[in-house]
Protein backbone atom coordinates (compact mmCIF):
# COMPACT_ATOMS: atom_id res chain seq x y z
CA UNK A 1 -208.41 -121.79 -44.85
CA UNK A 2 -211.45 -122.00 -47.13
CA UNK A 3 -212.85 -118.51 -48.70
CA UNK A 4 -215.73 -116.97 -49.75
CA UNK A 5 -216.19 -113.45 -51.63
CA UNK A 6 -219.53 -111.95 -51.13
CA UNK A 7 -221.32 -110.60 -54.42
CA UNK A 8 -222.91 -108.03 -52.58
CA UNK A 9 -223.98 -107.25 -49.34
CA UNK A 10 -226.41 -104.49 -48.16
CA UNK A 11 -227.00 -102.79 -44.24
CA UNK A 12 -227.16 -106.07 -42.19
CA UNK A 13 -229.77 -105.12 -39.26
CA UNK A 14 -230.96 -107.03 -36.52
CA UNK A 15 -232.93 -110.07 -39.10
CA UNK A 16 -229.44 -111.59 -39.41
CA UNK A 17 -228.27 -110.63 -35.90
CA UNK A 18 -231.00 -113.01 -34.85
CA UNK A 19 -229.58 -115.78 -37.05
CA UNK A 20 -227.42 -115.86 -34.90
CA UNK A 21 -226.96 -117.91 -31.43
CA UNK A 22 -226.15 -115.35 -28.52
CA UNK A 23 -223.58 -116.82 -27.07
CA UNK A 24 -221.46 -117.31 -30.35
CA UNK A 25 -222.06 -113.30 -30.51
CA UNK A 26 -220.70 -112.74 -27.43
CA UNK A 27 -222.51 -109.24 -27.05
CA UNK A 28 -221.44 -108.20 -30.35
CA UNK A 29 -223.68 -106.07 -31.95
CA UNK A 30 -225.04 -105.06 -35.56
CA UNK A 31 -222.85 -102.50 -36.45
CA UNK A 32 -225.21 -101.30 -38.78
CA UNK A 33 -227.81 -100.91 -36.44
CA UNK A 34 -230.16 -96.79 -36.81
CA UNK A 35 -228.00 -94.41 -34.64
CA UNK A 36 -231.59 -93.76 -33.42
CA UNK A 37 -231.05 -96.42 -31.09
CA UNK A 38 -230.73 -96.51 -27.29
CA UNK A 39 -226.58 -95.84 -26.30
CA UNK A 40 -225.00 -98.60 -24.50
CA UNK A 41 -222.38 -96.66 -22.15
CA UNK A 42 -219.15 -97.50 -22.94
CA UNK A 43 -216.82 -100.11 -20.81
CA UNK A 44 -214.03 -99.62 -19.41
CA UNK A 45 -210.82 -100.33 -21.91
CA UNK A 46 -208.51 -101.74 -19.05
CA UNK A 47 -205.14 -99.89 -20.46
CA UNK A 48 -202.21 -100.10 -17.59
CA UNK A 49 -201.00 -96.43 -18.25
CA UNK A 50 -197.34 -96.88 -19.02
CA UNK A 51 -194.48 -95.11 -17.76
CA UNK A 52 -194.68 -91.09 -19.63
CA UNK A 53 -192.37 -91.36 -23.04
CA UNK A 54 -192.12 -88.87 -25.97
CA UNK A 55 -194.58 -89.42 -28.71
CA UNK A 56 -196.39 -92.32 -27.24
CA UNK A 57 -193.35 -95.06 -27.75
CA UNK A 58 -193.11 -98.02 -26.25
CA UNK A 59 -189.87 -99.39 -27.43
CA UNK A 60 -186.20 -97.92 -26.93
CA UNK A 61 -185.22 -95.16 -29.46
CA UNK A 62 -182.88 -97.20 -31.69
CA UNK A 63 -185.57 -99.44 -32.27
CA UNK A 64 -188.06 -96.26 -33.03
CA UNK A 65 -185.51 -95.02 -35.92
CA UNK A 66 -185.64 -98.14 -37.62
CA UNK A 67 -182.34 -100.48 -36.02
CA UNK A 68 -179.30 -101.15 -37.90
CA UNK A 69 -176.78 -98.93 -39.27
CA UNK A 70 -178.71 -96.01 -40.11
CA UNK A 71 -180.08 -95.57 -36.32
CA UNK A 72 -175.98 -96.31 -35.20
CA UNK A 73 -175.30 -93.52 -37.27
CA UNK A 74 -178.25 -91.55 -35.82
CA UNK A 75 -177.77 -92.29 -32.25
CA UNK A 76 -173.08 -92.14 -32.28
CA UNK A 77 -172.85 -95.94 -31.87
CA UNK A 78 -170.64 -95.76 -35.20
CA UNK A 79 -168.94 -92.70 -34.16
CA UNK A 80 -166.33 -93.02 -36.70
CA UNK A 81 -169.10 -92.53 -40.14
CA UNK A 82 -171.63 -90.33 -37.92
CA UNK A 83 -168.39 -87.73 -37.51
CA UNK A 84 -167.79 -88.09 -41.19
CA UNK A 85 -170.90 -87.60 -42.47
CA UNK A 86 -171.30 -84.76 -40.48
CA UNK A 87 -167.87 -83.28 -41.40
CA UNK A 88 -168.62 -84.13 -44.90
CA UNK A 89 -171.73 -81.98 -44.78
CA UNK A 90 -170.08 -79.33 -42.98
CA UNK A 91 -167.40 -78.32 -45.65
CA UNK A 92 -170.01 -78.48 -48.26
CA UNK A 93 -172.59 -76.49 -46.51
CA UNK A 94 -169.17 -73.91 -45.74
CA UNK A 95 -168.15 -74.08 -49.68
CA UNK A 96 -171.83 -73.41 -51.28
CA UNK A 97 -173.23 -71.48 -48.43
CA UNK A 98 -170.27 -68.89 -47.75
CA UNK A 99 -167.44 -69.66 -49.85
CA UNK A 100 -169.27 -68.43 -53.19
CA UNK A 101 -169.61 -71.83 -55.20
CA UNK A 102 -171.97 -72.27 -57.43
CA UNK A 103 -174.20 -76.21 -57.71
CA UNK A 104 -173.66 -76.00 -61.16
CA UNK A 105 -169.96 -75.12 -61.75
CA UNK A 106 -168.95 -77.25 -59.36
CA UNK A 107 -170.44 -80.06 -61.19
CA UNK A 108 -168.74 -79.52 -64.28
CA UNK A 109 -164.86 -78.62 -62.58
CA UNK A 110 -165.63 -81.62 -61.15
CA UNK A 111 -166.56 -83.70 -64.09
CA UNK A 112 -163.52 -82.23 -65.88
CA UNK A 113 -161.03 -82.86 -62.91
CA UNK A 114 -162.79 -86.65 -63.34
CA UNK A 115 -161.97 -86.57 -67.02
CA UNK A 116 -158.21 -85.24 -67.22
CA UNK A 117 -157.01 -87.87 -63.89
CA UNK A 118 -158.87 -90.86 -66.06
CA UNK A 119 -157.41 -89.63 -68.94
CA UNK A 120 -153.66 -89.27 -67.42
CA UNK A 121 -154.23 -92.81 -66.01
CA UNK A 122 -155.40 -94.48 -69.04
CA UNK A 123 -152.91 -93.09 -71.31
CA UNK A 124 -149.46 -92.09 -69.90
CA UNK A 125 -149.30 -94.33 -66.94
CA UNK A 126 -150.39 -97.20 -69.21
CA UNK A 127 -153.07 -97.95 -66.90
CA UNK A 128 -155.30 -101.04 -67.85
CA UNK A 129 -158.87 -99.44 -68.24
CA UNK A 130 -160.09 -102.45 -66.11
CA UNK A 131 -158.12 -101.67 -63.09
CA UNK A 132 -159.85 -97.76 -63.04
CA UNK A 133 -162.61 -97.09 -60.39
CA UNK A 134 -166.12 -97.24 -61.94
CA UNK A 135 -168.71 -95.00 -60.78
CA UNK A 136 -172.21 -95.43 -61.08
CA UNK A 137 -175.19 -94.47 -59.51
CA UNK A 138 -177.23 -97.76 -57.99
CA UNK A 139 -181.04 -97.76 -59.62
CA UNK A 140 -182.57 -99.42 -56.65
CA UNK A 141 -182.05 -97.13 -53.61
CA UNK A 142 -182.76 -93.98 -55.87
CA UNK A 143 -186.08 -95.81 -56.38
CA UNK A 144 -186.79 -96.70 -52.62
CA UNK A 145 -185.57 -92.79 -51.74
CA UNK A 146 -187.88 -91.42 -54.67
CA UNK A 147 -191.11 -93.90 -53.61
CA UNK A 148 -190.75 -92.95 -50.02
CA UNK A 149 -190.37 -89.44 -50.72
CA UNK A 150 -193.65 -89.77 -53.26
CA UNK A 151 -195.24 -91.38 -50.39
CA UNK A 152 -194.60 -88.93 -47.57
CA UNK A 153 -195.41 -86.01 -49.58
CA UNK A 154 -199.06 -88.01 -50.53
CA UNK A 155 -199.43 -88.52 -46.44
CA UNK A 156 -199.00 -85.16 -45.72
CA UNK A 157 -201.30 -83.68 -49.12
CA UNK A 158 -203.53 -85.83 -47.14
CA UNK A 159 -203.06 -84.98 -44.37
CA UNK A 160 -204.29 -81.02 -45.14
CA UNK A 161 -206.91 -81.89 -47.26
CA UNK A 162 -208.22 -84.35 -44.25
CA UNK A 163 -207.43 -81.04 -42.18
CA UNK A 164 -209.65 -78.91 -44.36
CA UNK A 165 -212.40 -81.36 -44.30
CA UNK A 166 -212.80 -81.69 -40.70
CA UNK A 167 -213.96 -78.93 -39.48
CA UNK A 168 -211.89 -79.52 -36.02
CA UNK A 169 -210.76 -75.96 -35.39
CA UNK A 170 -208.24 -77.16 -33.14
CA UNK A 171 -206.22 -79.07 -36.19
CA UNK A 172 -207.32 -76.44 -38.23
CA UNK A 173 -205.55 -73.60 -36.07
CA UNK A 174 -202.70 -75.33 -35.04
CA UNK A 175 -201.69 -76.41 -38.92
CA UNK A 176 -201.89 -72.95 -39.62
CA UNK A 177 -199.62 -72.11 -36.48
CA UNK A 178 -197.32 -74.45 -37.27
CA UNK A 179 -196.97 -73.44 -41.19
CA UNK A 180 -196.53 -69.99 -40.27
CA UNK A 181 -193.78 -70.53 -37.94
CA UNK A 182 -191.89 -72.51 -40.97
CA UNK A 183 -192.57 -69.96 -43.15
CA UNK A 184 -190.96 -67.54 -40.45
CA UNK A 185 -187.99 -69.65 -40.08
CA UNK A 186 -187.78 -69.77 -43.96
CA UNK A 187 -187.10 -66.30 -43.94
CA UNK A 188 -184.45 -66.64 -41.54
CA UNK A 189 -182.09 -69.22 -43.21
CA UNK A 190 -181.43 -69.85 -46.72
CA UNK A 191 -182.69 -73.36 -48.07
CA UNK A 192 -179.26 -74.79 -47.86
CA UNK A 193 -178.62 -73.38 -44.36
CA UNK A 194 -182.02 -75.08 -43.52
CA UNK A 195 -181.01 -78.54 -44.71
CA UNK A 196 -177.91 -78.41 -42.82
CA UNK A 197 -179.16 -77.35 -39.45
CA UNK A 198 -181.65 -80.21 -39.64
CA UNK A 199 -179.20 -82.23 -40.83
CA UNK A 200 -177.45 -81.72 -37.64
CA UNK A 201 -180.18 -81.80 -35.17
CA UNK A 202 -181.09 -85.22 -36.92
CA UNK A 203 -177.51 -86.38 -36.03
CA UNK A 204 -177.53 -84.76 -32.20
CA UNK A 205 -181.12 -84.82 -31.01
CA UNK A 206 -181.30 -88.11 -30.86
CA UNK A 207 -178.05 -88.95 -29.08
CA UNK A 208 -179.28 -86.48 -26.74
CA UNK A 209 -182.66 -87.87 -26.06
CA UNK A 210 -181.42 -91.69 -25.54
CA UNK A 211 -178.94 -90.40 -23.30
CA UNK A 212 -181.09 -87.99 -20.86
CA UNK A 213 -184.50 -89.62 -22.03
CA UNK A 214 -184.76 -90.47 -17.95
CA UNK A 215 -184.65 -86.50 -17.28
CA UNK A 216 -186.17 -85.29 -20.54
CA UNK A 217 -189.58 -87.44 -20.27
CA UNK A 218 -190.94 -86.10 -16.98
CA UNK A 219 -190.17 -82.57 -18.19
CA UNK A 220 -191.60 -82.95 -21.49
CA UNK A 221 -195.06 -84.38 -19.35
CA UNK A 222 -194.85 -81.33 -17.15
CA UNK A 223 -195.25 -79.29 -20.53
CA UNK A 224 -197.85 -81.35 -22.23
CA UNK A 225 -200.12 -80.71 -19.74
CA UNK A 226 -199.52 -77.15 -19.01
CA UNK A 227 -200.27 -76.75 -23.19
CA UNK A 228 -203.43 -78.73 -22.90
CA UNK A 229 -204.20 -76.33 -19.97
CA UNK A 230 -203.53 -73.53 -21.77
CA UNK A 231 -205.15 -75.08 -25.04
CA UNK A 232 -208.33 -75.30 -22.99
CA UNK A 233 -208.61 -71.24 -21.82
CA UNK A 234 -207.76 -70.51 -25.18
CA UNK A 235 -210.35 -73.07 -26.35
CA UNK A 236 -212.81 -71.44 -24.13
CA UNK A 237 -212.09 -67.72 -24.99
CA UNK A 238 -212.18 -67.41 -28.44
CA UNK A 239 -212.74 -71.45 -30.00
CA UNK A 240 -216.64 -71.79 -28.54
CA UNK A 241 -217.55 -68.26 -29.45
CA UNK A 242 -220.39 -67.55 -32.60
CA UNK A 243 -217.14 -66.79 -34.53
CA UNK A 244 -216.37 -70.38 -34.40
CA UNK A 245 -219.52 -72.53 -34.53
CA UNK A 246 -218.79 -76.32 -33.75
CA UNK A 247 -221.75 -78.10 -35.84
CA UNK A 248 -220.00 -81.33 -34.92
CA UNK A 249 -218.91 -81.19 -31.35
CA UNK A 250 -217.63 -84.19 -30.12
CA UNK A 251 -219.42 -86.37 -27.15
CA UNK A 252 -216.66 -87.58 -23.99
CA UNK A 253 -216.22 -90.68 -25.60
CA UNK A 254 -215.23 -89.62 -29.02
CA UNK A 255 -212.52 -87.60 -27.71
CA UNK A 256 -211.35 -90.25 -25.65
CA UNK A 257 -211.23 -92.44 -29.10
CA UNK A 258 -209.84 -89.56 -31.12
CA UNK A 259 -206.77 -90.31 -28.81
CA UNK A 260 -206.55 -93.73 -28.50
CA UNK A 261 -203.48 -95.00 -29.81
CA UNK A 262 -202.50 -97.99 -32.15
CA UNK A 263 -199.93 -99.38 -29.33
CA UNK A 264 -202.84 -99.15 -26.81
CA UNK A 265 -205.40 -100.67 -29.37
CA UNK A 266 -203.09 -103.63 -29.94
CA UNK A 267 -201.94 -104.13 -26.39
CA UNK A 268 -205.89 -104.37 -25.24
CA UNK A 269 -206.58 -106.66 -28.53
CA UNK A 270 -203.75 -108.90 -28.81
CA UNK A 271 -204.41 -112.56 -27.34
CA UNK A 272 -201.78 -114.60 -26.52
CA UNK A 273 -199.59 -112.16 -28.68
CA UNK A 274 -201.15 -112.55 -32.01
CA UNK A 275 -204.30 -110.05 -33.43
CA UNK A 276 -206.25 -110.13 -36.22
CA UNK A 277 -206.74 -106.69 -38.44
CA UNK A 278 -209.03 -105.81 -40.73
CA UNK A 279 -208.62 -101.91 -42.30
CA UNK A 280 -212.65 -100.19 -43.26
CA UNK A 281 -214.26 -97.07 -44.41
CA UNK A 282 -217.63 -96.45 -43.22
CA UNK A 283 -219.60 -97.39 -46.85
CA UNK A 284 -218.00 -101.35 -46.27
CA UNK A 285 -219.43 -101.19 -42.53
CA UNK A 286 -221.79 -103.83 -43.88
CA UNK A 287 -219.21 -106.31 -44.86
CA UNK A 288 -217.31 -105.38 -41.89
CA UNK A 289 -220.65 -106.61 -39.60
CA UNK A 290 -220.54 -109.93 -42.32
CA UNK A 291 -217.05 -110.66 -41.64
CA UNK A 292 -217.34 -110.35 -37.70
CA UNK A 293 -220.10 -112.55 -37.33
CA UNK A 294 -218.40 -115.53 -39.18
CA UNK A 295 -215.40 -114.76 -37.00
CA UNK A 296 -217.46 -114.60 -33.31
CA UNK A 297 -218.82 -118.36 -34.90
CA UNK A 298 -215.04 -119.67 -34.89
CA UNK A 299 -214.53 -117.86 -30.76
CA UNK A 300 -212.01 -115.21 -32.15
CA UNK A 301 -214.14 -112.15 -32.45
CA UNK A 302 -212.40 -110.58 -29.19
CA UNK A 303 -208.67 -110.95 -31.47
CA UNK A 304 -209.93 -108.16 -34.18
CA UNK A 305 -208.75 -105.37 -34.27
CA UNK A 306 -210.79 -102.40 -36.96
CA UNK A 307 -208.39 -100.04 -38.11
CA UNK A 308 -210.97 -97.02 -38.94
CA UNK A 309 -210.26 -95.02 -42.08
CA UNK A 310 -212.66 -92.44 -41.09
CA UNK A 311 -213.73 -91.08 -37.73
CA UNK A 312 -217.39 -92.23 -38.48
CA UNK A 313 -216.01 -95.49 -38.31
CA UNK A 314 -214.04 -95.56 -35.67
CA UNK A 315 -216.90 -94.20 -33.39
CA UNK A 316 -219.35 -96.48 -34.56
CA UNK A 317 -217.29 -99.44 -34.17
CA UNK A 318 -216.00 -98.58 -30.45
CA UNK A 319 -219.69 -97.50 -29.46
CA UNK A 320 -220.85 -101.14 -30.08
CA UNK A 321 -217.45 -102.46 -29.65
CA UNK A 322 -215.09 -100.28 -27.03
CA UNK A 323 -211.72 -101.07 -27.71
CA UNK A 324 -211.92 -102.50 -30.77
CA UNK A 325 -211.51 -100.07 -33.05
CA UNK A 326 -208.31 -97.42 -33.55
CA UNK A 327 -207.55 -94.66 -36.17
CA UNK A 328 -204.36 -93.70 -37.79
CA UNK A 329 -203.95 -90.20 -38.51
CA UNK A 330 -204.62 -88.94 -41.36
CA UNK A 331 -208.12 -89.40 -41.66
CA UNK A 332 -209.38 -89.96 -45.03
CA UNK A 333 -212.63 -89.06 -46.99
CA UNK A 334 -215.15 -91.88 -46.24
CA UNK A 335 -216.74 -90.50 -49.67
CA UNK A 336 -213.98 -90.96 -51.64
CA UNK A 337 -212.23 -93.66 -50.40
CA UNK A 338 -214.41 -96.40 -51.46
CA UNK A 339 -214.33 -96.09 -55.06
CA UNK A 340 -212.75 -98.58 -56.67
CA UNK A 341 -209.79 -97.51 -58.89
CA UNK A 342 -209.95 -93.39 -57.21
CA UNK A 343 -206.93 -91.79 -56.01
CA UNK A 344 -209.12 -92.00 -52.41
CA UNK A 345 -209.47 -95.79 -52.78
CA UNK A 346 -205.32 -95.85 -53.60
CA UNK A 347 -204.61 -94.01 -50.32
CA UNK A 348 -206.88 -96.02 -48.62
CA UNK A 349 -205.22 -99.40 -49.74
CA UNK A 350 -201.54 -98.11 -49.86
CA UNK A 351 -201.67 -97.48 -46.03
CA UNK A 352 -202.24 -101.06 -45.15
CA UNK A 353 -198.78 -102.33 -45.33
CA UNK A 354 -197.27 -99.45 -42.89
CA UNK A 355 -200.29 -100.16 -40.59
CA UNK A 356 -198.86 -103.90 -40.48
CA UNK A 357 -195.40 -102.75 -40.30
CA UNK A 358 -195.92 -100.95 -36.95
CA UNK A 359 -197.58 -104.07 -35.60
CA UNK A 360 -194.76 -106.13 -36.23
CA UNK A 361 -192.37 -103.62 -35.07
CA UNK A 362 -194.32 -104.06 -32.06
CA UNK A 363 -193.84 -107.49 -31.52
CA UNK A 364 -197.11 -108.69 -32.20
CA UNK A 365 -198.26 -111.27 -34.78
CA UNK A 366 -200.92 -110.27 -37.07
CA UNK A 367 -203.55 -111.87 -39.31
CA UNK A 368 -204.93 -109.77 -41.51
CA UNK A 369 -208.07 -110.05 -43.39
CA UNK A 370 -210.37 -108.30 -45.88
CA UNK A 371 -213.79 -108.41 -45.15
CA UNK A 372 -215.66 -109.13 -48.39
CA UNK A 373 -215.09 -112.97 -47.36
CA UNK A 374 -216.11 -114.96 -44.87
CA UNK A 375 -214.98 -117.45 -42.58
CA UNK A 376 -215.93 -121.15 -42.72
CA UNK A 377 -213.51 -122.63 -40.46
CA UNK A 378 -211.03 -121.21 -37.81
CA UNK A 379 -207.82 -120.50 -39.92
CA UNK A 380 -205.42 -120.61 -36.96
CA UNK A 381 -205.41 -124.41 -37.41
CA UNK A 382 -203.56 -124.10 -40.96
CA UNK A 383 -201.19 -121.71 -39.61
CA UNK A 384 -199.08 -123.33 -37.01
CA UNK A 385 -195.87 -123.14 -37.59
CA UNK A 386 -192.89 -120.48 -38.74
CA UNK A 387 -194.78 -118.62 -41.48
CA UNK A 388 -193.92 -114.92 -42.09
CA UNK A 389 -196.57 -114.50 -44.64
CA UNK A 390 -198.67 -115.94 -47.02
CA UNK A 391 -201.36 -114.71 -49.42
CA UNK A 392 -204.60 -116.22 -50.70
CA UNK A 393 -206.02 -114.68 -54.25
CA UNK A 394 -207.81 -115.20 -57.15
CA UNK A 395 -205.63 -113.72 -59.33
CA UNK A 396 -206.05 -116.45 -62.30
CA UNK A 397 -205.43 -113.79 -65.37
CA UNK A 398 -201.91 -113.91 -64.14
CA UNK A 399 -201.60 -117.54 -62.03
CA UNK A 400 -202.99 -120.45 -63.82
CA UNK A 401 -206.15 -122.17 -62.16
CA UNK A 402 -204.38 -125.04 -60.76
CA UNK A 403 -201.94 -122.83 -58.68
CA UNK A 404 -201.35 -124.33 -54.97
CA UNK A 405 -202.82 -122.82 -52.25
CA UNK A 406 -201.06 -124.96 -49.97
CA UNK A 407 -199.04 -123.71 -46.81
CA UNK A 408 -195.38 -124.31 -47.07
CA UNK A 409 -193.36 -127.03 -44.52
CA UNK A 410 -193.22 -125.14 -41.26
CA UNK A 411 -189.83 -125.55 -40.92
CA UNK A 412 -188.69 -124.68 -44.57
CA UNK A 413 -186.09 -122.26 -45.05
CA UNK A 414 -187.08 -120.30 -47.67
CA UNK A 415 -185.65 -117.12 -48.45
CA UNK A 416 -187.32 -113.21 -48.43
């Protein structure tokens, strides 16, 4: 796959549009275009509503908490380390929460208990210092646990800053619900206590779910919709009063796009089980309308798939484009996020890998592009074959200008 990186591109109206022949477009329209324009009313997304499941999943609950060991542990299908673990945690919530111990004395009677039974070993059993047990704290995992903590805490300093921002009173008010009632839980339990009961509902919740999921599901519908019902006289007795202006009250379809789902986006995208994604802020719109039209010339435009960084984007996209466009909460500040080098543009960029992730995990293929380049000639063509991944780049201050940019033998086992 050949590729081209634009120097720079301004709003792209209806002059290239009409460079254009209509049936390569396929009815896809500038993006760009003055919102001044007439609306086109929005097709129908054919969705088949699935069967009602908790939190929108569409794959069984091991799969959800990640497979492998740690969701056996989760979900009792090791029962013999879930017990332990929880046992383990039990007599050390029982020693430090009620029996008077103290983090830091324990430490060091430990250490010295360590010290005197090495000690005894080494010296009067004549005990080969070789054959004692080393212990040692592994650098990697600490430094997974520590990023995705880092991470997590970023999403959710995001995710209140994106809350402020908004103006939606309805995310404002129930944030500030929902952090009162922790705070009035906080004052309930001690931090350790806290820990340990969600260390247990972590370990029985699940189990529970997977096993009455059948029973819990329909209930759980039954009290979605009596909350949205009660949401709504709420909404209309004290949210559309003067005391609560709404300067930026949202149209039908807005809402409707507000709540459309990355499963659902990818299910109505997908073709023949592969979809191409593409992740914009509203200021690259303009490349965004670039990339599209070189991608409508090679008959692929109806595989993209626009994650929107912003709600600006993802309503302009799915006005000219319905379907086509999906956001994954949080949003983030179209202002800020486009600067090159900003902590906006870093949240912005370091989102893009989970966003594939949960593709995957869906069972999808993906191609994704950026879209300061342009396509030349359909790239499916080069990519036949068992490729997990492969990267194209200019990178030559670190890989010398003759470096390969050829695909590897289909069929080559090559390691992660």
């Amino acid at each position: 796959m050949e590729e081209e990186k634009l120097e720079i591109v301004g709003p792209l109206e209806e002059p290239l549009m009409g460079n254009i022949v209509p049936e390569e477009i396929n009815g896809l329209d500038s993006l760009m275009s003055s919102d001044s324009d007439s609306e086109k009313p929005d097709s129908p997304v054919p969705i088949n509503a699935p069967i009602y499941r908790m939190f929108g999943r569409e794959r069984p609950i091991h799969m959800v908490l990640g497979g492998g060991k740690p969701a056996d542990v989760l979900l009792w299908r090791d029962k013999k380390v879930t017990l332990g673990l929880l046992s383990a945690v039990t007599v050390i919530w029982l020693l430090f929460g009620f029996g008077g111990c103290r983090l830091l004395t324990s430490l060091c009677r430990g250490s010295i208990l360590f010290l005197l039974l090495s000690f005894l070993w080494s010296n009067a059993l004549n005990k080969s210092p070789e054959n004692m047990m080393e212990i040692y704290i592994p650098e990697k995992p600490l430094l997974q646990a520590a990023s995705a903590m880092t991470f997590e805490l970023n999403c959710a300093f995001a995710t209140l800053r994106s809350i402020a921002l908004e103006r939606d009173i309805k995310n404002f008010v129930m944030a500030v619900i929902g952090l009162w009632l922790v705070s009035v839980i906080g004052n309930w339990f001690s931090f350790l206590s806290l820990l340990y009961i969600c260390f247990v509902l972590i370990h029985t919740v699940p189990m529970l779910y997977e096993k009455y999921e059948d029973e819990i599901d329909p209930i759980a519908e039954k009290a979605v919709i009596e909350m949205k019902k009660h949401y709504q006289v709420f909404e209309a007795k004290f949210l559309r009063s003067p005391l609560f202006p709404s300067p930026n009250k949202l149209s039908p379809s807005q809402s409707k796009w507000r709540d459309y789902s990355l499963p659902q986006a990818v299910k109505f995208v997908a073709k023949n089980g592969t979809v191409i994604v593409c992740a914009v802020s509203y200021p690259y719109l303009p490349f965004l309308n670039n990339w599209l039209i070189s991608v409508s010339r090679q008959k692929h435009q109806d595989q993209v798939l626009v994650i929107a960084e912003d709600y600006a984007t993802l309503y302009k996209v799915n006005e000219k484009w319905p379907g086509h466009a999906v956001l994954i909460p949080p949003a983030l500040d179209s202002q800020t996020a486009h600067k090159f080098g900003s902590q906006g543009f870093f949240n912005f960029t370091a989102r893009r890998p989970q966003h594939l992730l949960e593709i995957l995990e869906l069972g999808y293929n993906v191609m994704y592009n950026d879209v300061d380049m342009v396509w030349l000639q359909d790239p499916f063509q080069y990519l036949e074959g068992k490729h997990d991944a492969y990267f194209m780049d200019d990178m030559t201050a670190i890989k010398p200008l003759d470096h390969s940019h050829d695909l590897p033998p289909p069929e080559m086992d090559r390691g992660a």
